[in-house]
N, C-alpha and C. Protein backbone atom coordinates (compact mmCIF):
# COMPACT_ATOMS: atom_id res chain seq x y z
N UNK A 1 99.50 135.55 125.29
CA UNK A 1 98.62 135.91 124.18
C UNK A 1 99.42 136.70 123.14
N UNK A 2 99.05 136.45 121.67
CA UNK A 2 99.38 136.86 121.04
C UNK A 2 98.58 137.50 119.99
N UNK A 3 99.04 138.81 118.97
CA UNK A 3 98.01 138.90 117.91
C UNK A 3 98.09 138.22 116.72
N UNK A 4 97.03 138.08 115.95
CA UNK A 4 96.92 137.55 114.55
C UNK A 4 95.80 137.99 113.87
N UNK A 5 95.91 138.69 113.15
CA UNK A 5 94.68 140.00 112.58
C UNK A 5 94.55 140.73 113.56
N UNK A 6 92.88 140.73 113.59
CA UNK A 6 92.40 141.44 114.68
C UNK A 6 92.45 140.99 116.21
N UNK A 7 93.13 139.24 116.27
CA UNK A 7 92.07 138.54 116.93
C UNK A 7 93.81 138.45 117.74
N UNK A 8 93.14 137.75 119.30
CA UNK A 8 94.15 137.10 120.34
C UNK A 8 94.27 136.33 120.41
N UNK A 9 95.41 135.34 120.53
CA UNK A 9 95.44 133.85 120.25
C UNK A 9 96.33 133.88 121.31
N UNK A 10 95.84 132.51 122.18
CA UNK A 10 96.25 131.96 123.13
C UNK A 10 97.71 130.73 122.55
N UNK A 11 99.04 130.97 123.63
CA UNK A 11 100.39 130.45 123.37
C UNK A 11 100.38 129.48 124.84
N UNK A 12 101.52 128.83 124.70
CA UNK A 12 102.39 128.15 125.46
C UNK A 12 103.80 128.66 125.07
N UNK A 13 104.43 129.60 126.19
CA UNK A 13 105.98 129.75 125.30
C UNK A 13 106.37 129.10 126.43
N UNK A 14 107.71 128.69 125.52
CA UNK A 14 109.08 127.75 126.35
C UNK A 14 110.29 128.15 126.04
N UNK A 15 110.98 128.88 127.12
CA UNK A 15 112.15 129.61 126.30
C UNK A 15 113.62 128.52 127.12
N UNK A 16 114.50 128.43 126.01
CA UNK A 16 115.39 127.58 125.90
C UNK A 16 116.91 128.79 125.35
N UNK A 17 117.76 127.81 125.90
CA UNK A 17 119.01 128.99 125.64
C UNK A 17 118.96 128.91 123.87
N UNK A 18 119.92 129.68 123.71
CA UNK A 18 119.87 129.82 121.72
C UNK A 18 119.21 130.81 121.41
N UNK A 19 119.39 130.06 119.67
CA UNK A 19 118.50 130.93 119.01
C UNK A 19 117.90 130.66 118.34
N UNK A 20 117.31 129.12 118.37
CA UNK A 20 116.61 127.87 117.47
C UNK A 20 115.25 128.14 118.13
N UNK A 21 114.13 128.04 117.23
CA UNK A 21 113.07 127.96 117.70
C UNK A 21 111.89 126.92 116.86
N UNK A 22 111.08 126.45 117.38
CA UNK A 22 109.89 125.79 116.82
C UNK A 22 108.38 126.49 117.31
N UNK A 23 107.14 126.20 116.11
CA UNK A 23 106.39 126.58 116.19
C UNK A 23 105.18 125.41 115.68
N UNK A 24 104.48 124.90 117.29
CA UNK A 24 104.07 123.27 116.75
C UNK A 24 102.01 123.57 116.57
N UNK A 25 101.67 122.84 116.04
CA UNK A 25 100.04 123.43 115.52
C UNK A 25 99.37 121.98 115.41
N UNK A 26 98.54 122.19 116.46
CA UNK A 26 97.43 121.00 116.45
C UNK A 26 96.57 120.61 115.47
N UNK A 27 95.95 119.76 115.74
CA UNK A 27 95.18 118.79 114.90
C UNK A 27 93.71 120.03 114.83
N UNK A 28 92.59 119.36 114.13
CA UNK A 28 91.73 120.17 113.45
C UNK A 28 90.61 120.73 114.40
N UNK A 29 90.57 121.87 114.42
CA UNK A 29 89.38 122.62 115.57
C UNK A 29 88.14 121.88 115.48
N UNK A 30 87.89 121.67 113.98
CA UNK A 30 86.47 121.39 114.38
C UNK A 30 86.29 119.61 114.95
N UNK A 31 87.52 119.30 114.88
CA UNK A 31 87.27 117.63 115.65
C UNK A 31 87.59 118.06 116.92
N UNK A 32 87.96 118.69 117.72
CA UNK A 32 88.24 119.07 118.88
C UNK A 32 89.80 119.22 119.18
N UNK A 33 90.41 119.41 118.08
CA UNK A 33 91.96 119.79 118.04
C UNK A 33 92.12 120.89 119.49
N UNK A 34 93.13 120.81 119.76
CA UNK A 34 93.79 122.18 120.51
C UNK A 34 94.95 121.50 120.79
N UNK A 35 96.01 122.47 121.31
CA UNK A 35 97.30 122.64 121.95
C UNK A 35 97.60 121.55 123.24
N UNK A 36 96.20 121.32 123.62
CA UNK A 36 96.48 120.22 124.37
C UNK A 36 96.73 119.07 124.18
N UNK A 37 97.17 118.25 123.74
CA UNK A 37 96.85 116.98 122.75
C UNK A 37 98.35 116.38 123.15
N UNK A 38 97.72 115.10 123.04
CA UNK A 38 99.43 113.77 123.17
C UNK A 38 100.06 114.26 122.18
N UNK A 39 100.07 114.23 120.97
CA UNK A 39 101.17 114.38 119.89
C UNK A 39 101.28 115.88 119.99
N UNK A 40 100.93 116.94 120.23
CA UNK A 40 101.50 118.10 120.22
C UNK A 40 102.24 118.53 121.53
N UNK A 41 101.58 117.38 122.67
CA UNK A 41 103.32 117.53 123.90
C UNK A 41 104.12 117.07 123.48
N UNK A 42 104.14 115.87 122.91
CA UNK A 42 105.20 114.93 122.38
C UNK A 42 106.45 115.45 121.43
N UNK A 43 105.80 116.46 120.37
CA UNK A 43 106.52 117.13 119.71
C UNK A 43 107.26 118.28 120.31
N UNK A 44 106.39 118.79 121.19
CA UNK A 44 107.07 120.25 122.10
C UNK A 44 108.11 119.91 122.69
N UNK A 45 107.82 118.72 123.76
CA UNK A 45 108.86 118.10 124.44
C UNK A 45 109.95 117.85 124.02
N UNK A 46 110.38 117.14 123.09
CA UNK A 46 111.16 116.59 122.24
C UNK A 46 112.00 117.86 121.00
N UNK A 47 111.86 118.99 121.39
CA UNK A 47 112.09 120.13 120.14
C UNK A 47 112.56 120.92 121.70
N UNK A 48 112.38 121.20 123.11
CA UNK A 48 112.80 121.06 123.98
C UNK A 48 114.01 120.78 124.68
N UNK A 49 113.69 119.55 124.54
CA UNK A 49 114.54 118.56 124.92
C UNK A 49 116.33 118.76 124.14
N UNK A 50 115.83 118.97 122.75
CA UNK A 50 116.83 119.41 122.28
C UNK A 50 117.45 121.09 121.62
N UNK A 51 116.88 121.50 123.03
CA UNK A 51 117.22 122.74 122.79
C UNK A 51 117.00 124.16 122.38
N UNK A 52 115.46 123.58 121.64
CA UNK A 52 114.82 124.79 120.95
C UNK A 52 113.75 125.26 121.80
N UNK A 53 113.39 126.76 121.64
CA UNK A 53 112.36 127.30 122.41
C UNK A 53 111.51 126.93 121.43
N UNK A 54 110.21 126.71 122.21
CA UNK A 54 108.36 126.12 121.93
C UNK A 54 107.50 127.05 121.56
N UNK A 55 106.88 127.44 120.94
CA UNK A 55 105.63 127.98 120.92
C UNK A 55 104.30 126.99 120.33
N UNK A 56 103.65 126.82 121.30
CA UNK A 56 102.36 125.81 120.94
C UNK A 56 101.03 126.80 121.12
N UNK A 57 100.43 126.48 120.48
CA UNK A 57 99.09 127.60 120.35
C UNK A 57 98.09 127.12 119.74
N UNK A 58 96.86 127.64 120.44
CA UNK A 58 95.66 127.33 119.51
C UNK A 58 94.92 128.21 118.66
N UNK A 59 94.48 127.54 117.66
CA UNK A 59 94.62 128.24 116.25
C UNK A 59 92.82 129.46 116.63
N UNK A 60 93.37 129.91 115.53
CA UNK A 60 91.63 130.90 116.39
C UNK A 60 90.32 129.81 116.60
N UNK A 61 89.42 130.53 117.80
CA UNK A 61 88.32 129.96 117.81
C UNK A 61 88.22 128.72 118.87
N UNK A 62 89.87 127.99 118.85
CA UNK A 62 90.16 126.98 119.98
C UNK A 62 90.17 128.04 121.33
N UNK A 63 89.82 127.18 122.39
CA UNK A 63 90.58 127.42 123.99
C UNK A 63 90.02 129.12 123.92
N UNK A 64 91.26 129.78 124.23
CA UNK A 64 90.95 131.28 124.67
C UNK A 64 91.26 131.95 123.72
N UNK A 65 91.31 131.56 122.48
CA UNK A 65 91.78 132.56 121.13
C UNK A 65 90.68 132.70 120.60
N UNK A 66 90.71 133.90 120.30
CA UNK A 66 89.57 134.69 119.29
C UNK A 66 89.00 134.04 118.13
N UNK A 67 88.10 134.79 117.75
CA UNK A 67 87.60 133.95 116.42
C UNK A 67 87.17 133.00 116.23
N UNK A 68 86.80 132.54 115.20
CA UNK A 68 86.22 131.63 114.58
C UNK A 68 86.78 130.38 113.66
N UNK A 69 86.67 129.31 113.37
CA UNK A 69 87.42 128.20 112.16
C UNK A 69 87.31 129.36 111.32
N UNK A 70 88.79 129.22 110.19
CA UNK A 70 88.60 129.88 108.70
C UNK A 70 89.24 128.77 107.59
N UNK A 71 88.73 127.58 107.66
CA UNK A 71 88.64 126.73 106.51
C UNK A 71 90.45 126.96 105.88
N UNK A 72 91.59 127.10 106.94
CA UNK A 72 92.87 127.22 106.58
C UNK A 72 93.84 128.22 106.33
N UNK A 73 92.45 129.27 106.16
CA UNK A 73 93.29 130.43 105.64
C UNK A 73 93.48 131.27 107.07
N UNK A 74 92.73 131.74 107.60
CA UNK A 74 93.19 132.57 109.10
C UNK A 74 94.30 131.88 109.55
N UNK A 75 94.28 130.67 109.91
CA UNK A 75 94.82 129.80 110.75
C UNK A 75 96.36 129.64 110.03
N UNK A 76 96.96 130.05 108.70
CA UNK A 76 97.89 130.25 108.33
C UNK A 76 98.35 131.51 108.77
N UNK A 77 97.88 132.64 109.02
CA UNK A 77 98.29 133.80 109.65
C UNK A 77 98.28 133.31 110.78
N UNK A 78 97.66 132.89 111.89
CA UNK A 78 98.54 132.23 112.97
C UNK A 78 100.00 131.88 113.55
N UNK A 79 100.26 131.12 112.41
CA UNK A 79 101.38 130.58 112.86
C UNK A 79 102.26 131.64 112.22
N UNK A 80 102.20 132.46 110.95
CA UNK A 80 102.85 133.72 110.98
C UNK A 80 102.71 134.22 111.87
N UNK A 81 101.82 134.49 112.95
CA UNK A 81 102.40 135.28 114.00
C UNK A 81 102.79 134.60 115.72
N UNK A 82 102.72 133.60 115.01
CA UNK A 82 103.35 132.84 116.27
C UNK A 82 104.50 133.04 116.00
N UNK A 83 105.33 133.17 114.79
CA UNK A 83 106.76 132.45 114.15
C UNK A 83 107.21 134.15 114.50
N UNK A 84 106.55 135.40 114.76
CA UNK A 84 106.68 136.61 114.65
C UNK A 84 107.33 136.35 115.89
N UNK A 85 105.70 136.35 116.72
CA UNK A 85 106.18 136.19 118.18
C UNK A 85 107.52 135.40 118.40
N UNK A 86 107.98 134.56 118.18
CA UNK A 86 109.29 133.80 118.33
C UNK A 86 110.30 134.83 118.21
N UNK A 87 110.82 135.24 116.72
CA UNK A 87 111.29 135.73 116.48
C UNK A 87 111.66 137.40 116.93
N UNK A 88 110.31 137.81 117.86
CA UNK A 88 110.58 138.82 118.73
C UNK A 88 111.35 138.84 120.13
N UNK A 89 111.31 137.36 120.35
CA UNK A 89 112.46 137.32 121.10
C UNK A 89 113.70 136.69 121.27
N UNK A 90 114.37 136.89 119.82
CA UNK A 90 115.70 137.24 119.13
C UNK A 90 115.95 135.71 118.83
N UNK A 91 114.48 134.54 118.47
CA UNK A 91 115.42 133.75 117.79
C UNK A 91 115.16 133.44 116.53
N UNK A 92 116.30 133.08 115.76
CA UNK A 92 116.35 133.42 114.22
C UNK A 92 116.32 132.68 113.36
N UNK A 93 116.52 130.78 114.19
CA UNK A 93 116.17 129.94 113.41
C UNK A 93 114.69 128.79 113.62
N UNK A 94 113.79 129.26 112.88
CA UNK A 94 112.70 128.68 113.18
C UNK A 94 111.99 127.51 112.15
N UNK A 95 111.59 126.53 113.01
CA UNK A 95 111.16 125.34 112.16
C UNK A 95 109.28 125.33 112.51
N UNK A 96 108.73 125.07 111.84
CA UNK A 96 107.41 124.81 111.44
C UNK A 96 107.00 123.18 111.96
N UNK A 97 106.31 122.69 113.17
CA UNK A 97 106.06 121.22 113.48
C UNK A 97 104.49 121.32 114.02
N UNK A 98 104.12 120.74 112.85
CA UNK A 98 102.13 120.44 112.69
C UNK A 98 102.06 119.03 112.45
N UNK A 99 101.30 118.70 113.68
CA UNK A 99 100.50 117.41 113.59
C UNK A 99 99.08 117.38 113.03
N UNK A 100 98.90 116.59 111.94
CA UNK A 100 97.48 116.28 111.07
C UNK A 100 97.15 117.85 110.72
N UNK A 101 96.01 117.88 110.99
CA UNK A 101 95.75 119.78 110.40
C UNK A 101 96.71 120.60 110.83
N UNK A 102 97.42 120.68 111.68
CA UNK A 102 98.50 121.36 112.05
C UNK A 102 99.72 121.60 110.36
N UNK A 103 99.75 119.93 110.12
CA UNK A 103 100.62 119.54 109.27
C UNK A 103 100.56 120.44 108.28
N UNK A 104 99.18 120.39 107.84
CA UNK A 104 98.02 120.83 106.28
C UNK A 104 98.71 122.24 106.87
N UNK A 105 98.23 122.65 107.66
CA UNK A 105 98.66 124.63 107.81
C UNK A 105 99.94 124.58 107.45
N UNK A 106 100.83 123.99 108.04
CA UNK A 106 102.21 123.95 108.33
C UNK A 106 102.95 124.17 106.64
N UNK A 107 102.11 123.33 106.01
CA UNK A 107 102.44 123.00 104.48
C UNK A 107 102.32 124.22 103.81
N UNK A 108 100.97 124.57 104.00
CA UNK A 108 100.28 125.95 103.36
C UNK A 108 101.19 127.09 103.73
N UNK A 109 102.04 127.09 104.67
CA UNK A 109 102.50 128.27 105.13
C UNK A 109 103.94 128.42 104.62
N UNK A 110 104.53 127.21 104.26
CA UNK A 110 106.10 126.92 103.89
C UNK A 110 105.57 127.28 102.50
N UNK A 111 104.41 126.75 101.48
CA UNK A 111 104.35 127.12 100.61
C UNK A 111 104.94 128.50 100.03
N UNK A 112 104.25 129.55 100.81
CA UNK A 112 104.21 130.97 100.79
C UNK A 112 105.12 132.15 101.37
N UNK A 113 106.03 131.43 102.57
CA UNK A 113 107.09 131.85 103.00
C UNK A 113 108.12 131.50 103.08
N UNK A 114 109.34 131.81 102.79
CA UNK A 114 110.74 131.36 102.48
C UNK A 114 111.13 131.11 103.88
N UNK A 115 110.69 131.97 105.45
CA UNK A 115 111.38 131.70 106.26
C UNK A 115 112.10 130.90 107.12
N UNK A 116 111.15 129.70 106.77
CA UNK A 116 111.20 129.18 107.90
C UNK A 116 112.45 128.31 107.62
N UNK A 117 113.31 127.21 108.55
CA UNK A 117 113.81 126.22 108.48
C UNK A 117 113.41 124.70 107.60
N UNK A 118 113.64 123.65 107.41
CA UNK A 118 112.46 122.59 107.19
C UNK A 118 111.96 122.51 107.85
N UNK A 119 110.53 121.97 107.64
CA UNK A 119 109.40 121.61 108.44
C UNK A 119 109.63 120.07 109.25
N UNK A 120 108.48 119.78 110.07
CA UNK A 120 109.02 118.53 110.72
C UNK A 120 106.78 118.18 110.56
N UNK A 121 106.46 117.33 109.64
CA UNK A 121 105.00 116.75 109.61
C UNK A 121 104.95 115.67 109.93
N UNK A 122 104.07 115.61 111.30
CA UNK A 122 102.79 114.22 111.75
C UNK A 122 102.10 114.06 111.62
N UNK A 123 101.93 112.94 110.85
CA UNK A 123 100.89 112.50 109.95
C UNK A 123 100.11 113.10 109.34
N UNK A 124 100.73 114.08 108.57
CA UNK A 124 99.78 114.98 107.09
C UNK A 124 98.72 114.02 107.11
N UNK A 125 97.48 114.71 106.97
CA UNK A 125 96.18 113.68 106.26
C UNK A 125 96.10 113.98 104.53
N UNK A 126 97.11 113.63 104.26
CA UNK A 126 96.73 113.41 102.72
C UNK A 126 95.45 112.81 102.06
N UNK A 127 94.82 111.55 102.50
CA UNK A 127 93.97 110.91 102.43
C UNK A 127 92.35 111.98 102.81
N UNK A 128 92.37 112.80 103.28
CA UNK A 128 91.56 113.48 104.32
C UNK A 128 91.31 115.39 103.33
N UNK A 129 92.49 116.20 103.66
CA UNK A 129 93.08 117.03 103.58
C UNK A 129 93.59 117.15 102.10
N UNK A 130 93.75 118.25 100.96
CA UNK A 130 93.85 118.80 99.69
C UNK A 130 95.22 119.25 99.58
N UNK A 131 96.16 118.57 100.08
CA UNK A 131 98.01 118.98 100.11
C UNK A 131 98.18 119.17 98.85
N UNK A 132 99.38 120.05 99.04
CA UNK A 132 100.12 120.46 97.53
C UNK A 132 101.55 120.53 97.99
N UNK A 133 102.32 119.42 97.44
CA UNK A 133 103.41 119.82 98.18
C UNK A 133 104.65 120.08 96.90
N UNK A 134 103.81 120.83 95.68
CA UNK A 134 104.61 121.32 94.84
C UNK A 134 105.41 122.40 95.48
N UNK A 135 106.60 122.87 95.03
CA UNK A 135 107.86 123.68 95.50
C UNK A 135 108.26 123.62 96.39
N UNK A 136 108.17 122.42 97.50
CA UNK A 136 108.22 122.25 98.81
C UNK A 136 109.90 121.58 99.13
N UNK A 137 110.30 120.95 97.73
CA UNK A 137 111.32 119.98 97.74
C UNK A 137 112.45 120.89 98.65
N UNK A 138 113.09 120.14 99.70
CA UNK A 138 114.15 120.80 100.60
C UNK A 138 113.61 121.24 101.66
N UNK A 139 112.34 122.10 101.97
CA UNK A 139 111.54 122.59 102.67
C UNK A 139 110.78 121.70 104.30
N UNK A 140 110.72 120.59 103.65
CA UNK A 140 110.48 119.47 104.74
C UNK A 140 111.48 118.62 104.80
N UNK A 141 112.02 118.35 106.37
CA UNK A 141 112.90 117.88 106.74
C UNK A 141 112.70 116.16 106.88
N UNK A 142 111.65 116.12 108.13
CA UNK A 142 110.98 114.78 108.64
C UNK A 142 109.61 114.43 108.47
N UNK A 143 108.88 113.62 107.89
CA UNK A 143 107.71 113.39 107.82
C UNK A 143 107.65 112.14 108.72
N UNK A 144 106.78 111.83 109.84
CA UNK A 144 106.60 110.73 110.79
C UNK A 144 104.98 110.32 110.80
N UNK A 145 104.89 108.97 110.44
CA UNK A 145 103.45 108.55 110.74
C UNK A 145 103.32 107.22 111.04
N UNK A 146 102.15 106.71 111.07
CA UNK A 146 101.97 105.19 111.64
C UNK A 146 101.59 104.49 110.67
N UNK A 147 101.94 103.11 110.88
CA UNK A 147 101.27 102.17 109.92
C UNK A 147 100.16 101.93 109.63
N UNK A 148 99.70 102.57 110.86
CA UNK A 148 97.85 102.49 110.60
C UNK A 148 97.06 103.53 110.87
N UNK A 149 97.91 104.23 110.13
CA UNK A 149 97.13 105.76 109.80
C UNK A 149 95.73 105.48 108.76
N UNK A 150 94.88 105.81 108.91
CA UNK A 150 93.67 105.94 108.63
C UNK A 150 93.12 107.13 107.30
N UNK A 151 94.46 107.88 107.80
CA UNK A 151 94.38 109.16 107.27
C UNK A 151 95.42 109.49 106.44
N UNK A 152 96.13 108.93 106.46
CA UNK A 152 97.74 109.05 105.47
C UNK A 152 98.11 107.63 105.39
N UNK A 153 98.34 107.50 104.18
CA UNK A 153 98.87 106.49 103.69
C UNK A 153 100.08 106.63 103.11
N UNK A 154 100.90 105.55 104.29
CA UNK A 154 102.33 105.08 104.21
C UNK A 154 102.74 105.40 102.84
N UNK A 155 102.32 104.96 102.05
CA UNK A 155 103.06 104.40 100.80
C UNK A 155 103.02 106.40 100.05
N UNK A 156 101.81 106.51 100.00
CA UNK A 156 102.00 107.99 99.77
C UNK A 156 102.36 109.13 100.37
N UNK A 157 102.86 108.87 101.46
CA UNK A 157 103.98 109.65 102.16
C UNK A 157 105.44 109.37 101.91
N UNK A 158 105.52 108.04 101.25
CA UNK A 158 106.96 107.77 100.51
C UNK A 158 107.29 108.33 99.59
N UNK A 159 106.20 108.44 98.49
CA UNK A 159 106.12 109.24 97.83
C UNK A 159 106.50 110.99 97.68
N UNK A 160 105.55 111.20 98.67
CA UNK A 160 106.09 112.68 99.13
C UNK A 160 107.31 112.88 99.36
N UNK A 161 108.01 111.69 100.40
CA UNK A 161 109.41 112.30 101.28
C UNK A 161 110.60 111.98 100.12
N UNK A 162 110.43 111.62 98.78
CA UNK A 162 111.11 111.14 97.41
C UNK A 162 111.06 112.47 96.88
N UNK A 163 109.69 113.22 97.02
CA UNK A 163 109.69 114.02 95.89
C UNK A 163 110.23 115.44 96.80
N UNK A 164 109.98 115.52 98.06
CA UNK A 164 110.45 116.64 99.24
C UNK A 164 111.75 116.29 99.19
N UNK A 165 112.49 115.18 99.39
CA UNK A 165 113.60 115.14 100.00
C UNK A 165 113.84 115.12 101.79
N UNK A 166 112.70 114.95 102.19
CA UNK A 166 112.31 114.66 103.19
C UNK A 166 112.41 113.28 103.88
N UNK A 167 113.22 112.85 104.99
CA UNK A 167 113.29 111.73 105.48
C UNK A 167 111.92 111.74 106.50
N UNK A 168 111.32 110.00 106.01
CA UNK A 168 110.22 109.44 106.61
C UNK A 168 110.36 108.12 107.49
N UNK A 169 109.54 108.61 108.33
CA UNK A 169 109.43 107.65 109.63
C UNK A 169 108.54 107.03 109.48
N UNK A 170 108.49 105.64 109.74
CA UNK A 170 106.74 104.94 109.70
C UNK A 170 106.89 104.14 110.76
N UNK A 171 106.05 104.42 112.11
CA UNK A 171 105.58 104.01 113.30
C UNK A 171 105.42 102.85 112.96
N UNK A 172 106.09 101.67 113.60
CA UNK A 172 104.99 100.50 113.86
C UNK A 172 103.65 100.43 114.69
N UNK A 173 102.67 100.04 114.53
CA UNK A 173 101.46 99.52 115.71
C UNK A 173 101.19 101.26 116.02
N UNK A 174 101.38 102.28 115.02
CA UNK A 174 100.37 103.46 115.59
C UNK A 174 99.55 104.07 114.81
N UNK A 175 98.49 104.31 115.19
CA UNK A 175 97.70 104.51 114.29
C UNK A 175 97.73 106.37 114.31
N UNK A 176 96.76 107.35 113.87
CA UNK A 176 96.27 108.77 113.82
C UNK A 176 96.57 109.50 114.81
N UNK A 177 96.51 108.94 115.84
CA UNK A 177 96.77 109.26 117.35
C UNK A 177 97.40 108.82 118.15
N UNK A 178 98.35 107.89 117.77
CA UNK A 178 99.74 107.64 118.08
C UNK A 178 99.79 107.23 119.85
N UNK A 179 98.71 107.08 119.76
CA UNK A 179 98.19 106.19 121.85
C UNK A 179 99.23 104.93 122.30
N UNK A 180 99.84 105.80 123.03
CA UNK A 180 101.10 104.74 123.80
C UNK A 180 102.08 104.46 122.41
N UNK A 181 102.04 105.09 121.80
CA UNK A 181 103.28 105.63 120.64
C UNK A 181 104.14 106.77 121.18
N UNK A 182 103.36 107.53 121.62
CA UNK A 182 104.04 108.67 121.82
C UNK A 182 105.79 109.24 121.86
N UNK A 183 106.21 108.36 123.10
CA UNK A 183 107.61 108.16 123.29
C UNK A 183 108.23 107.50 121.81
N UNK A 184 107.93 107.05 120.68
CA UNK A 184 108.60 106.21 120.17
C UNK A 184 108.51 107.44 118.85
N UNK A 185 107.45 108.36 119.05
CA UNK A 185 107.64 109.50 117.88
C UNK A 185 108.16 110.31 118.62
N UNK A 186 108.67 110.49 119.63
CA UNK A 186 109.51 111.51 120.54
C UNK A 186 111.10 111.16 119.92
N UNK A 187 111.06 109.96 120.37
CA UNK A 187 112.40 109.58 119.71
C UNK A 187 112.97 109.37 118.64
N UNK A 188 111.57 109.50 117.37
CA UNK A 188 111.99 109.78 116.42
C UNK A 188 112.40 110.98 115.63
N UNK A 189 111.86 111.97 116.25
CA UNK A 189 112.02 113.58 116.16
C UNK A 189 113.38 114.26 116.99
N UNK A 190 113.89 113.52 118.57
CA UNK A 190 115.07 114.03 118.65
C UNK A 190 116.28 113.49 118.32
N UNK A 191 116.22 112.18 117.35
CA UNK A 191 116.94 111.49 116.64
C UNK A 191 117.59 112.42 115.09
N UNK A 192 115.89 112.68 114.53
CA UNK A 192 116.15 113.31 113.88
C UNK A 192 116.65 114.91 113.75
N UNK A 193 116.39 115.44 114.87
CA UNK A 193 116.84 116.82 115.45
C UNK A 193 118.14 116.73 115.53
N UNK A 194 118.78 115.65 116.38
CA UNK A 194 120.57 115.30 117.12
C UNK A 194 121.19 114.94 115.65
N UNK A 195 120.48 115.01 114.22
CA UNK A 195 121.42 114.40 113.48
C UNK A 195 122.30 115.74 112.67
N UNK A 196 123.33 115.39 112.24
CA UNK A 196 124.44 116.35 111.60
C UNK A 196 123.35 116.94 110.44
């Protein structure tokens, strides 16, 4: 457990040698998002796998964390203090990895803080979700989604990863939820992790 305001928010830590860390944020509370989810093991695993310590957490109001939904804004202090928590135990390079609302926070939060590393977004719901990904250029590393996202559209995520500078992945045959995709966005994230 960790704090964020007033409130306790429930973690998953994974500590890995180094001093690289990630901080990954589920899909949307009020659809039944939490920390548990295929694409937010998928991402942990794989950020893991190559080395970095995990912090996965549910945003307030999910699972055993305090509080209530706050329409984006609480839930951006979150992951500030998840990225705290990280960083309290001495590691210094931290990346930001949000799937769908995860993504949307993830965005909102790079907006406003210089700290982090690039970000790594699955399947931003652009289509869905009110993104701004003005001043972001450099800031996002990997954007990964499916061809039959529902919720983000391919073509305007090209867009984005042109105007970010952000290299984009587009899943064949996966849709929002990436079902029996999983492994194939695993491997696209420690591909993109293992690269120079």
């Amino acid at each position: 457990m960790f704090r964020s305001d007033d409130l306790q928010i429930e973690g998953l830590y994974a500590a890995a040698e180094g001093d690289r860390g990630v901080v990954v944020s589920h899909p949307h509370p009020q659809m039944g998002g939490s920390m548990i989810n295929n694409v937010v093991e998928a991402i942990t695993e794989s950020f893991f796998a190559c080395g970095y310590s995990t912090m996965r957490f549910n945003f307030r109001g999910v699972g055993r964390s305090g509080g209530c939904y706050d329409n984006g804004i609480g839930e951006q202090h979150d992951i500030l203090e998840a990225g705290k928590f990280l960083h309290e135990q001495n590691i210094k390079d931290i990346v930001l990895a949000g799937y769908s609302f995860g993504a949307w926070i993830s965005a909102r939060v790079l907006a406003g803080s210089g700290r982090f590393l690039p970000a790594i977004l699955v399947s931003p719901p652009v289509d869905f979700l009110p993104f701004n990904f003005a001043g972001l250029e450099g800031r996002i590393g990997l954007i990964a989604c499916g061809d039959r996202d529902a919720f983000c559209n391919a073509g305007k995520l090209g867009k984005v990863a042109s105007e970010t500078g952000a290299r984009l992945e587009v899943i064949t045959g996966a849709d929002h939820f990436f079902i029996r995709k999983e492994r194939v966005l695993a491997e696209c994230i420690k591909d993109y992790l293992s690269s120079p």
